[in-house]
Protein backbone atom coordinates (compact mmCIF):
# COMPACT_ATOMS: atom_id res chain seq x y z
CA UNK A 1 17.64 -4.40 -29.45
CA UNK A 2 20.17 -1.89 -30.17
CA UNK A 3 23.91 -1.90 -29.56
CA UNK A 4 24.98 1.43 -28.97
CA UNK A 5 28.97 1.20 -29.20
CA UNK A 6 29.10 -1.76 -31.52
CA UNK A 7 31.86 -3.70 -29.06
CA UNK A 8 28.84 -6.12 -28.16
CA UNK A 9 29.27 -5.21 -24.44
CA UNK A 10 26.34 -2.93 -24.16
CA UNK A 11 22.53 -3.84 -25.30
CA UNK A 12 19.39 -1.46 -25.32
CA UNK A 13 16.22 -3.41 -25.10
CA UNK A 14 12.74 -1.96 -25.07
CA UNK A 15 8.91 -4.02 -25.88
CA UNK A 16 5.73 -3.17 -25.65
CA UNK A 17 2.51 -5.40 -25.81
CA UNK A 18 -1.07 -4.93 -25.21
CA UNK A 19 -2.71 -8.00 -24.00
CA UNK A 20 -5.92 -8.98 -23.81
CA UNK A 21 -8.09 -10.90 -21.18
CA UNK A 22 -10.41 -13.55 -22.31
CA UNK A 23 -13.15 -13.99 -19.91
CA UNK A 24 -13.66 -16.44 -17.37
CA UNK A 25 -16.77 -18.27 -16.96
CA UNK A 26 -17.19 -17.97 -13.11
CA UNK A 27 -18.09 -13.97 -14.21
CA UNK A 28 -21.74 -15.37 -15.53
CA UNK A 29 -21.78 -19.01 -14.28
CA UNK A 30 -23.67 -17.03 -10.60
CA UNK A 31 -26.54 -16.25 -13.31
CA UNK A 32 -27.86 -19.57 -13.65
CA UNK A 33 -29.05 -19.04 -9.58
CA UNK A 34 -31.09 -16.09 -10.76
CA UNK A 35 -35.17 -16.65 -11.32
CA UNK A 36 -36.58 -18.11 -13.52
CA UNK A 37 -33.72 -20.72 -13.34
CA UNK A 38 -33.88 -20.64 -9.53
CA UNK A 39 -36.97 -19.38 -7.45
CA UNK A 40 -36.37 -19.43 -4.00
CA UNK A 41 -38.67 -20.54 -1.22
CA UNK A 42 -39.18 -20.89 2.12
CA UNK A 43 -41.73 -22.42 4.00
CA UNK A 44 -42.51 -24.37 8.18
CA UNK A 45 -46.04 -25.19 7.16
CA UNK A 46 -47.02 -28.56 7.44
CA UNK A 47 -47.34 -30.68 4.48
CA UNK A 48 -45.28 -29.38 2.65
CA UNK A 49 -44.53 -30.79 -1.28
CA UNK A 50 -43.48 -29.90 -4.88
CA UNK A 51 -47.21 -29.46 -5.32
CA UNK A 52 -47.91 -27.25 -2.85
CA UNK A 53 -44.73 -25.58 -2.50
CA UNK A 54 -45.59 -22.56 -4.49
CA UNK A 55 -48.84 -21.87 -2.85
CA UNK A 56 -48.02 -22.78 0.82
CA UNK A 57 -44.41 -21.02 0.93
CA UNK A 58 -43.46 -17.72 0.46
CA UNK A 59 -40.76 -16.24 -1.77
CA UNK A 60 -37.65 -15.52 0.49
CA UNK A 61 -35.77 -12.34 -0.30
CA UNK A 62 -33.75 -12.36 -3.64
CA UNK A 63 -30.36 -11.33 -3.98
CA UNK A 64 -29.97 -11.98 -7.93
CA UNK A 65 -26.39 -11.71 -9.93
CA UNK A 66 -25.79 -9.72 -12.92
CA UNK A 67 -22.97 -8.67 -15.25
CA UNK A 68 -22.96 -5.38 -16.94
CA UNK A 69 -24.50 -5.41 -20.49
CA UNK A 70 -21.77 -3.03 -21.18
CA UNK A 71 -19.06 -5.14 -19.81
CA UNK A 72 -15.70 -4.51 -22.08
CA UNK A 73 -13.23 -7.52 -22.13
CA UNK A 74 -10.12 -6.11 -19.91
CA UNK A 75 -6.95 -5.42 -21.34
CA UNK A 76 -3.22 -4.82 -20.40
CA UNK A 77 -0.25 -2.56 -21.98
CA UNK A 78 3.28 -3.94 -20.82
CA UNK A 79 6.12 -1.90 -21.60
CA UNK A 80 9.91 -2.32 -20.56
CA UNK A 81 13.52 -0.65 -20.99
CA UNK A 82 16.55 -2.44 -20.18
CA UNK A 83 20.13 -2.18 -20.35
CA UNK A 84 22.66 -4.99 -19.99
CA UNK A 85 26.55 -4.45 -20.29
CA UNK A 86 29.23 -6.95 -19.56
CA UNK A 87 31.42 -6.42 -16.41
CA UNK A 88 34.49 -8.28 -17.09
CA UNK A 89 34.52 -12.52 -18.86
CA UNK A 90 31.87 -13.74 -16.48
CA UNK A 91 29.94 -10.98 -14.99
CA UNK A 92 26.78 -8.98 -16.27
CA UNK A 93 24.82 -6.37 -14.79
CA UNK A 94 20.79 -5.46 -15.99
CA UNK A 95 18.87 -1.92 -15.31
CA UNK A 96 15.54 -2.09 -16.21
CA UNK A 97 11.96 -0.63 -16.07
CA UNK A 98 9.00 -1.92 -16.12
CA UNK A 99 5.84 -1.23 -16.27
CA UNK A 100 2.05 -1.97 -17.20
CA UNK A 101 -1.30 -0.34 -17.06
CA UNK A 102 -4.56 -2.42 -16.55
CA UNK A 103 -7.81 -1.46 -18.23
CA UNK A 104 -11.45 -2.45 -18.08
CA UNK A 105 -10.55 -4.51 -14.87
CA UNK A 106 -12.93 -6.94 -13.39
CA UNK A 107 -14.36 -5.76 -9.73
CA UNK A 108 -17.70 -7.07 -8.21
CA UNK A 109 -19.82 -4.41 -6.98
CA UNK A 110 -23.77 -4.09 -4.76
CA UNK A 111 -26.19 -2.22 -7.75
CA UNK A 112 -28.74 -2.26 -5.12
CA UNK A 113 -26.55 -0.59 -2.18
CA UNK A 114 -28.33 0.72 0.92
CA UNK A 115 -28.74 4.65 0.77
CA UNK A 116 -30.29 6.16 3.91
CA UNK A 117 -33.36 9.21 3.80
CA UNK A 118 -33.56 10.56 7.44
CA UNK A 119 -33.48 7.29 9.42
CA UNK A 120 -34.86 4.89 6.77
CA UNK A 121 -33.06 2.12 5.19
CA UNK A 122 -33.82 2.25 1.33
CA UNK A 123 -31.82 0.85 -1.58
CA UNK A 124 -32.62 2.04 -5.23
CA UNK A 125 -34.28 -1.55 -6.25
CA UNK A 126 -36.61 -2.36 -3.26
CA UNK A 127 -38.94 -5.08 -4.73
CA UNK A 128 -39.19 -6.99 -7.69
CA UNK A 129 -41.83 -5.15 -10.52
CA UNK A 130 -45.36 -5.94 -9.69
CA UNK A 131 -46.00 -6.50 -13.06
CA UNK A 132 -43.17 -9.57 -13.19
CA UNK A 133 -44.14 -13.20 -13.05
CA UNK A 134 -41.38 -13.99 -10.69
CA UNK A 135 -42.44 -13.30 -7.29
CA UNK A 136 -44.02 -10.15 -8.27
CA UNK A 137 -43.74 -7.46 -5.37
CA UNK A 138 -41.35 -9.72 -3.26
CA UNK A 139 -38.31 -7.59 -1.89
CA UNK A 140 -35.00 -7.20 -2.97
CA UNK A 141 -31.25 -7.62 -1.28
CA UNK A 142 -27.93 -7.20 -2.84
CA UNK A 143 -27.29 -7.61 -6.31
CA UNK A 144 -23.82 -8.32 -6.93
CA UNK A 145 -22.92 -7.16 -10.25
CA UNK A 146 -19.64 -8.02 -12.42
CA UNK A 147 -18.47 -4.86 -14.01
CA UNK A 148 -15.41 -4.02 -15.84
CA UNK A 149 -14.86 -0.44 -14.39
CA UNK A 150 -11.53 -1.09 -12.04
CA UNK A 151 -8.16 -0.48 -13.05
CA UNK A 152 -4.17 -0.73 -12.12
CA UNK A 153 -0.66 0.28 -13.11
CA UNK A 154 2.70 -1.14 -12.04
CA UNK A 155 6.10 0.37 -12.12
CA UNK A 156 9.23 -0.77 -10.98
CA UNK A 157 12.90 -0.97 -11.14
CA UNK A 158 15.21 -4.09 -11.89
CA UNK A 159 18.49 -4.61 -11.00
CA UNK A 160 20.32 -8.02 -11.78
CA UNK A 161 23.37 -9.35 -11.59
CA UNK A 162 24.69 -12.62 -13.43
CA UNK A 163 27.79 -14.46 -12.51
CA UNK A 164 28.54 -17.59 -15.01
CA UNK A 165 30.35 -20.29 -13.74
CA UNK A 166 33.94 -19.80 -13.26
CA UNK A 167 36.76 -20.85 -10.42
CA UNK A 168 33.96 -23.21 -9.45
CA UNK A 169 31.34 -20.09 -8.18
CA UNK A 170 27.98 -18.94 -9.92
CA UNK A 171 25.12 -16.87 -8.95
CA UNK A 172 22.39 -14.45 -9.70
CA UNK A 173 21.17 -12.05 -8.15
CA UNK A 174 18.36 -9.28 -7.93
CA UNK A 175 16.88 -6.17 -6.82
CA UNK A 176 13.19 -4.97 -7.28
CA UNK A 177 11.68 -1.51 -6.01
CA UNK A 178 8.20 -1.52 -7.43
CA UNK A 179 4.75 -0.07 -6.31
CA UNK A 180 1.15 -1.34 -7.66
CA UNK A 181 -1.78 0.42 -7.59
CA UNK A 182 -5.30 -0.87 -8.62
CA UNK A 183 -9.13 -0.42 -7.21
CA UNK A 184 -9.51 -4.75 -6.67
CA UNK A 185 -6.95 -7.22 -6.84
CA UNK A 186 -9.54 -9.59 -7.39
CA UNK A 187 -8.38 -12.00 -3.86
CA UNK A 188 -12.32 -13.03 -4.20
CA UNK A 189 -15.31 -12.61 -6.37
CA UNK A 190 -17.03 -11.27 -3.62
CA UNK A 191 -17.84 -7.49 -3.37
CA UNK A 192 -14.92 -6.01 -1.62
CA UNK A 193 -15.06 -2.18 -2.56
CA UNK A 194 -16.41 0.05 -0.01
CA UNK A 195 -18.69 2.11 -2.09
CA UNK A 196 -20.05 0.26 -4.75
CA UNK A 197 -21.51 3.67 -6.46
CA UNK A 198 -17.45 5.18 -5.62
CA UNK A 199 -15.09 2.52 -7.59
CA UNK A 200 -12.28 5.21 -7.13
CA UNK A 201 -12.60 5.48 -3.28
CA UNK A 202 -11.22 2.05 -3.05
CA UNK A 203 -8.59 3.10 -5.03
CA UNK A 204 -4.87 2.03 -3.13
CA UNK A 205 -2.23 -0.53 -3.41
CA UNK A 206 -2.55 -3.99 -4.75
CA UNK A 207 -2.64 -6.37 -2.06
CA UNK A 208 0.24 -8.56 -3.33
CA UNK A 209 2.02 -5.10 -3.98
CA UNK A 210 6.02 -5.86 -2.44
CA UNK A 211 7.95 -2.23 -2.19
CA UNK A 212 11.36 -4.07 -2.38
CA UNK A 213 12.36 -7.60 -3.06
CA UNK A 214 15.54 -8.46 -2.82
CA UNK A 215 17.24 -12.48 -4.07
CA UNK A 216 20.50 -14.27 -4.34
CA UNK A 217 20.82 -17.47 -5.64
CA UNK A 218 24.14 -19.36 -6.46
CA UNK A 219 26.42 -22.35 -5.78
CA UNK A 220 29.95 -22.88 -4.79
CA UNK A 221 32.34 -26.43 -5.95
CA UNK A 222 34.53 -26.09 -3.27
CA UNK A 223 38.60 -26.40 -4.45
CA UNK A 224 39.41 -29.68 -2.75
CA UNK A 225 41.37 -31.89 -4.83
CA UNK A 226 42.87 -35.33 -3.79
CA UNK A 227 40.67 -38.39 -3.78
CA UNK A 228 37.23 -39.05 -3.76
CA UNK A 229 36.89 -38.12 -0.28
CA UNK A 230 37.40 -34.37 -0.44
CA UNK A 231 36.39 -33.65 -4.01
CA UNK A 232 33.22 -32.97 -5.36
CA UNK A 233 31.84 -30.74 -2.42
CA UNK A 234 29.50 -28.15 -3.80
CA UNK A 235 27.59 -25.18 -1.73
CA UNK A 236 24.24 -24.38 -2.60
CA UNK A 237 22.03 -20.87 -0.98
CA UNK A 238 19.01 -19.16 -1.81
CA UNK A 239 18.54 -16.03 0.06
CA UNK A 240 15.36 -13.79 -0.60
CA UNK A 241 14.32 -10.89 1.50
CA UNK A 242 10.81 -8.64 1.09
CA UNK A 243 8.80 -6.00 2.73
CA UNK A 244 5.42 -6.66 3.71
CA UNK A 245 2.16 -6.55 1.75
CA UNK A 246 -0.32 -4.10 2.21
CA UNK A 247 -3.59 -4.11 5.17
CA UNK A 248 -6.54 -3.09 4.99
CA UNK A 249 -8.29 -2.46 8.26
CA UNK A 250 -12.38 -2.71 8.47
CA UNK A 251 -15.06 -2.88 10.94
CA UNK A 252 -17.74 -5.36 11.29
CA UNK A 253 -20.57 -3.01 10.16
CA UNK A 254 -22.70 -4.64 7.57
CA UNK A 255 -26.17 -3.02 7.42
CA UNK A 256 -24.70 0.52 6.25
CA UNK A 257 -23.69 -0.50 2.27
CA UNK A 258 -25.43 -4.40 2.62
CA UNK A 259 -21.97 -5.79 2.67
CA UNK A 260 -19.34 -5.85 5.34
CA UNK A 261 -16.81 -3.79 3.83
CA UNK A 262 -16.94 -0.89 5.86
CA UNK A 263 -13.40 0.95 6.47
CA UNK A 264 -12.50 2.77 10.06
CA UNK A 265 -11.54 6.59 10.78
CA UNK A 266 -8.68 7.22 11.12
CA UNK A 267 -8.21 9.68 13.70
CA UNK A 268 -4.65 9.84 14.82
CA UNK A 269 -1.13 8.73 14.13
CA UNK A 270 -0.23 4.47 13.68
CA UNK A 271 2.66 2.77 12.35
CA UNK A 272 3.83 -0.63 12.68
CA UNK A 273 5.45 -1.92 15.74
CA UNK A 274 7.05 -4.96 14.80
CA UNK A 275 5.37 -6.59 17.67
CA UNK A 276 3.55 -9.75 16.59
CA UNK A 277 1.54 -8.93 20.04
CA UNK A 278 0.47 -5.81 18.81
CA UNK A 279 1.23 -4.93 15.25
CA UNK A 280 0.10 -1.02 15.53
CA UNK A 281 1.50 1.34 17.53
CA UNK A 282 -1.76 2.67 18.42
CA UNK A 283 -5.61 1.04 18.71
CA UNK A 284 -6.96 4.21 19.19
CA UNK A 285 -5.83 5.57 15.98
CA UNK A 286 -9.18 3.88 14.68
CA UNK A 287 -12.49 4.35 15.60
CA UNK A 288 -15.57 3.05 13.66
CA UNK A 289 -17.43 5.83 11.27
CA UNK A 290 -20.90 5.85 13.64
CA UNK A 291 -22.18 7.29 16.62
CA UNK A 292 -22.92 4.01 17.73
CA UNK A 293 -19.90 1.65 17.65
CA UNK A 294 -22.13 -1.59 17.06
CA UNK A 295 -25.15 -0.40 14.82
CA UNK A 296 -27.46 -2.32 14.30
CA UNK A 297 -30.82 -0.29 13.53
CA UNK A 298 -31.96 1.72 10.81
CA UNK A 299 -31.58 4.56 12.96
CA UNK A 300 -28.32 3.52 14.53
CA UNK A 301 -26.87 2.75 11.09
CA UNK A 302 -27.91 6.36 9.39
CA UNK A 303 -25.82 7.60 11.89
CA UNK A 304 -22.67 6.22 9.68
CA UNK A 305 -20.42 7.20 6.68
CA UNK A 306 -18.18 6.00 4.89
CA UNK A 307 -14.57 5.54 6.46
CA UNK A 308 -11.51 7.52 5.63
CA UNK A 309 -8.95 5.19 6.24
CA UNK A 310 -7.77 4.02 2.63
CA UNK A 311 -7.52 0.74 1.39
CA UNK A 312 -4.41 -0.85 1.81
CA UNK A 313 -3.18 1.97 3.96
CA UNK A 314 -0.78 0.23 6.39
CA UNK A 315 1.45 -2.42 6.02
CA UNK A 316 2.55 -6.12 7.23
CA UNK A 317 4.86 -8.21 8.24
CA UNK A 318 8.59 -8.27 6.37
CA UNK A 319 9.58 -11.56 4.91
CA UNK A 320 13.02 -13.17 5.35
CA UNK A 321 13.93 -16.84 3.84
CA UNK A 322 17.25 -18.84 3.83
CA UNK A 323 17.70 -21.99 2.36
CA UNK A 324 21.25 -23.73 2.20
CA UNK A 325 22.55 -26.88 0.65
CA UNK A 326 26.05 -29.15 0.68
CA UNK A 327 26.22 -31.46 -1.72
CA UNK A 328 28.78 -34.50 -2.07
CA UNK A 329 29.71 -35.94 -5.72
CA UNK A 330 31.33 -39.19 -5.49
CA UNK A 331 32.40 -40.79 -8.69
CA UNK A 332 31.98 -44.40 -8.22
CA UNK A 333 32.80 -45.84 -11.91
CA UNK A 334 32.90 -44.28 -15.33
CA UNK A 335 29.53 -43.96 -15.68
CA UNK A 336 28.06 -44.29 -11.74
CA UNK A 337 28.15 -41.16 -9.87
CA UNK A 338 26.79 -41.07 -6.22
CA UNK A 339 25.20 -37.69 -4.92
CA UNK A 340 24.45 -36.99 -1.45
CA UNK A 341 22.54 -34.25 -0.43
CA UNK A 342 21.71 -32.17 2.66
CA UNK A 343 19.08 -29.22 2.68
CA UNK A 344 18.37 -26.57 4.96
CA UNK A 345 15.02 -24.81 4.04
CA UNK A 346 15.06 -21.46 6.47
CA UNK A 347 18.35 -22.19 7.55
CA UNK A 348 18.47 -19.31 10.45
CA UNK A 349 14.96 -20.36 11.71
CA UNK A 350 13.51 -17.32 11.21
CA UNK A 351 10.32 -16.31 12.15
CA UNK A 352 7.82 -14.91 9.29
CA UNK A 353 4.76 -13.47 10.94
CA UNK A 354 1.26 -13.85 9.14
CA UNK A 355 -0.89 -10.60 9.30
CA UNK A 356 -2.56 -9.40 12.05
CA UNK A 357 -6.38 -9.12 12.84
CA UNK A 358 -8.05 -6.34 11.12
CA UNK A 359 -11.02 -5.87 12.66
CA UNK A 360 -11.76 -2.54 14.73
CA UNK A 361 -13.39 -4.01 17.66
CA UNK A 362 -12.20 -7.51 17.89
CA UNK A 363 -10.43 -8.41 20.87
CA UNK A 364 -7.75 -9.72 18.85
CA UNK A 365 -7.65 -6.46 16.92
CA UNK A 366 -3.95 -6.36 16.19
CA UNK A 367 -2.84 -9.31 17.38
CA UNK A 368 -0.49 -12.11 14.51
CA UNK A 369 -1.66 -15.69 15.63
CA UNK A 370 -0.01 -17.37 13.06
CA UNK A 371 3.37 -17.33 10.67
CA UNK A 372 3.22 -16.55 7.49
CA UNK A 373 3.95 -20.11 5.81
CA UNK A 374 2.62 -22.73 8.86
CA UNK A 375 4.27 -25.50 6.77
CA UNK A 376 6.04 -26.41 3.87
CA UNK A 377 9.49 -26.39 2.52
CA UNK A 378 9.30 -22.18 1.64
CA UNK A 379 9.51 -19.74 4.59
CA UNK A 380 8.08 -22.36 7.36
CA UNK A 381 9.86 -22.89 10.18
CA UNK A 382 13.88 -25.01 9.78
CA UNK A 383 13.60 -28.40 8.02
CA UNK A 384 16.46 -30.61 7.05
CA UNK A 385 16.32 -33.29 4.69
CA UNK A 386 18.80 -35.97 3.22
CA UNK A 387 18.81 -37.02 -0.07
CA UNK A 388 21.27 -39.93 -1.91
CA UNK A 389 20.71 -40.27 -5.41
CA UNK A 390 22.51 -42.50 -8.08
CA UNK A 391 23.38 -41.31 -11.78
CA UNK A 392 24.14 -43.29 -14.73
């Protein structure tokens, strides 16, 4: 902390910290479903028992979990730089950046991908070793490895303001313009990249990035003096405005990677509409990477590639929230106070759409069916509640 012009009106602030991640156990708990803990069978012949069960069924196909034997514990640097000066007795004002850089991030990822030669499906681990004693020569699916190769950074601006109370009015508010950036925001544990052998190509916003956030928060005792009647009115409002989180679009072809992560072409110009009917201005904008639109062959699925459209490319619905309070203070004795309360949570009714479908191909490709909050007390549709509440 540093105070440049000594007056004590004026502080410099800076940190930096590197944090580090200790791991969860859901990253190797999947391993206990591997052989030889778990061998998997399947069987419609008659008679079937635990004593005949190895002999009269026949391994199914495994799809075993791993972690990478390299794996490296992921770690965070968090830096910021901040200025605060007082504005007058009751009023400050905060400039800040911030930002952080992600290393060694978690992301789920196929080791056993499907890669095409010609027309014929492959994948780099077809069949279990002949020379194993788990279901020797029996074939192989997806294996979903943990790996610590993903990363992210995060920079942004802060702007606050401060009121303390004074003349009966506080509040606080606040500005953010900030953009994240990562290859997996880690919604699921699920594989989610595109191209498990590509970590980069997936490589876009974080799905909970917010361009601009905006908040105001504060109270008001109205100035009503008298009797107990018309004092102790207070106003109460917490306003909070965002833009929308990022979308990514993707088709329903599975059978090219093994997992249904598949992004579209983008072939033309989209933006967003504002039209919960139709978010984007244009369907035709994306058309799915393969001569046939619904592969479903080896031959039909050689025919596809992997999407241009980047992840996280477009973006969602905006987010607007009011809530609004008046509260009565009644003093009733020396030490008995009475406080009534009324509470508006989204006090304009406003509508926050949910995001659209994503799915190239769906008939409800597009389309918002739902709000963003369906119910609660935080951006659902208007409640009002009453409240009475006695202090002593």
């Amino acid at each position: 902390m540093w105070d440049p012009w000594g007056t004590g009106k004026t502080v410099i602030r800076s940190a930096y910290a590197i944090l580090t991640d200790q791991p969860v156990a859901n990253a190797i708990s999947p391993l206990n479903a591997n052989p030889p803990f778990t061998n998997p069978l399947v069987s419609t012949a008659a008679g079937l028992s635990m004593l005949n069960a190895n002999t009269l069924a026949g391994a199914s196909s495994l799809a075993p979990n791993a972690i990478n034997k390299g794996f490296k514990n992921p770690y965070v640097q968090s830096w910021n730089l901040n200025v605060e000066r007082q504005m007058g007795t009751n009023l400050g004002l905060t400039v800040a950046y911030v930002g952080s850089k992600g290393t060694h991030l978690r992301v789920a990822r196929n080791m056993n991908q499907v890669f095409f030669t010609g027309t014929t499906l492959q994948r780099p681990f077809s069949k279990v070793n002949l020379s194993s004693p788990i279901t020797p020569g029996q074939a192989l699916g997806n294996i979903n490895e943990v790996d610590s190769a993903a990363n992210s950074s995060y920079h942004a601006l802060w702007v606050t303001l401060n009121k303390r109370i004074s003349h009966g009015l506080q509040f606080n508010t606040s500005y953010v313009f900030s953009r994240s950036i990562d290859n997996n925001s880690l919604s699921t544990n699920t594989i989610v990249v595109q191209n498990s052998l590509n970590i980069a190509n997936s490589r876009g916003l974080s799905d909970f990035d917010v361009r601009h956030r905006f908040v105001f928060g504060g109270f008001y005792e109205l100035p009503f003096r008298g009797n107990r009647l018309v004092e102790g009115w207070q106003l109460g409002i917490i306003s909070q405005a965002q833009s929308g989180n990022p979308l990514t679009v993707l088709t329903s072809v599975t059978g090219f990677t093994g997992v249904g992560t598949l992004r579209p072409d983008i072939v033309g110009s989209v933006s967003s509409t504002g039209d919960p009917n139709q978010w984007f201005s244009s369907l035709t904008a994306f058309s799915v990477p393969c001569a046939t639109p619904n592969p479903t062959t080896a031959s039909q699925l050689s025919t596809c590639h992997f999407g241009n459209l980047g992840r996280n490319s477009l973006t969602g619905p905006n987010f607007l929230n009011t809530d609004f309070s008046i509260v009565k203070n009644t003093k009733i004795t020396e030490r008995l106070k009475a406080q009534f309360r009324t509470e508006f949570f989204d006090f304009f009714n406003q509508a926050n759409f949910g995001n659209p479908n994503l799915s190239v191909g769906n008939s409800r490709f597009g389309v918002i069916s739902s709000t963003r909050t369906p119910t609660g007390d935080f951006g659902s549709s208007r409640q009002i509640q009453f409240a009475l509440k006695l202090q002593f």
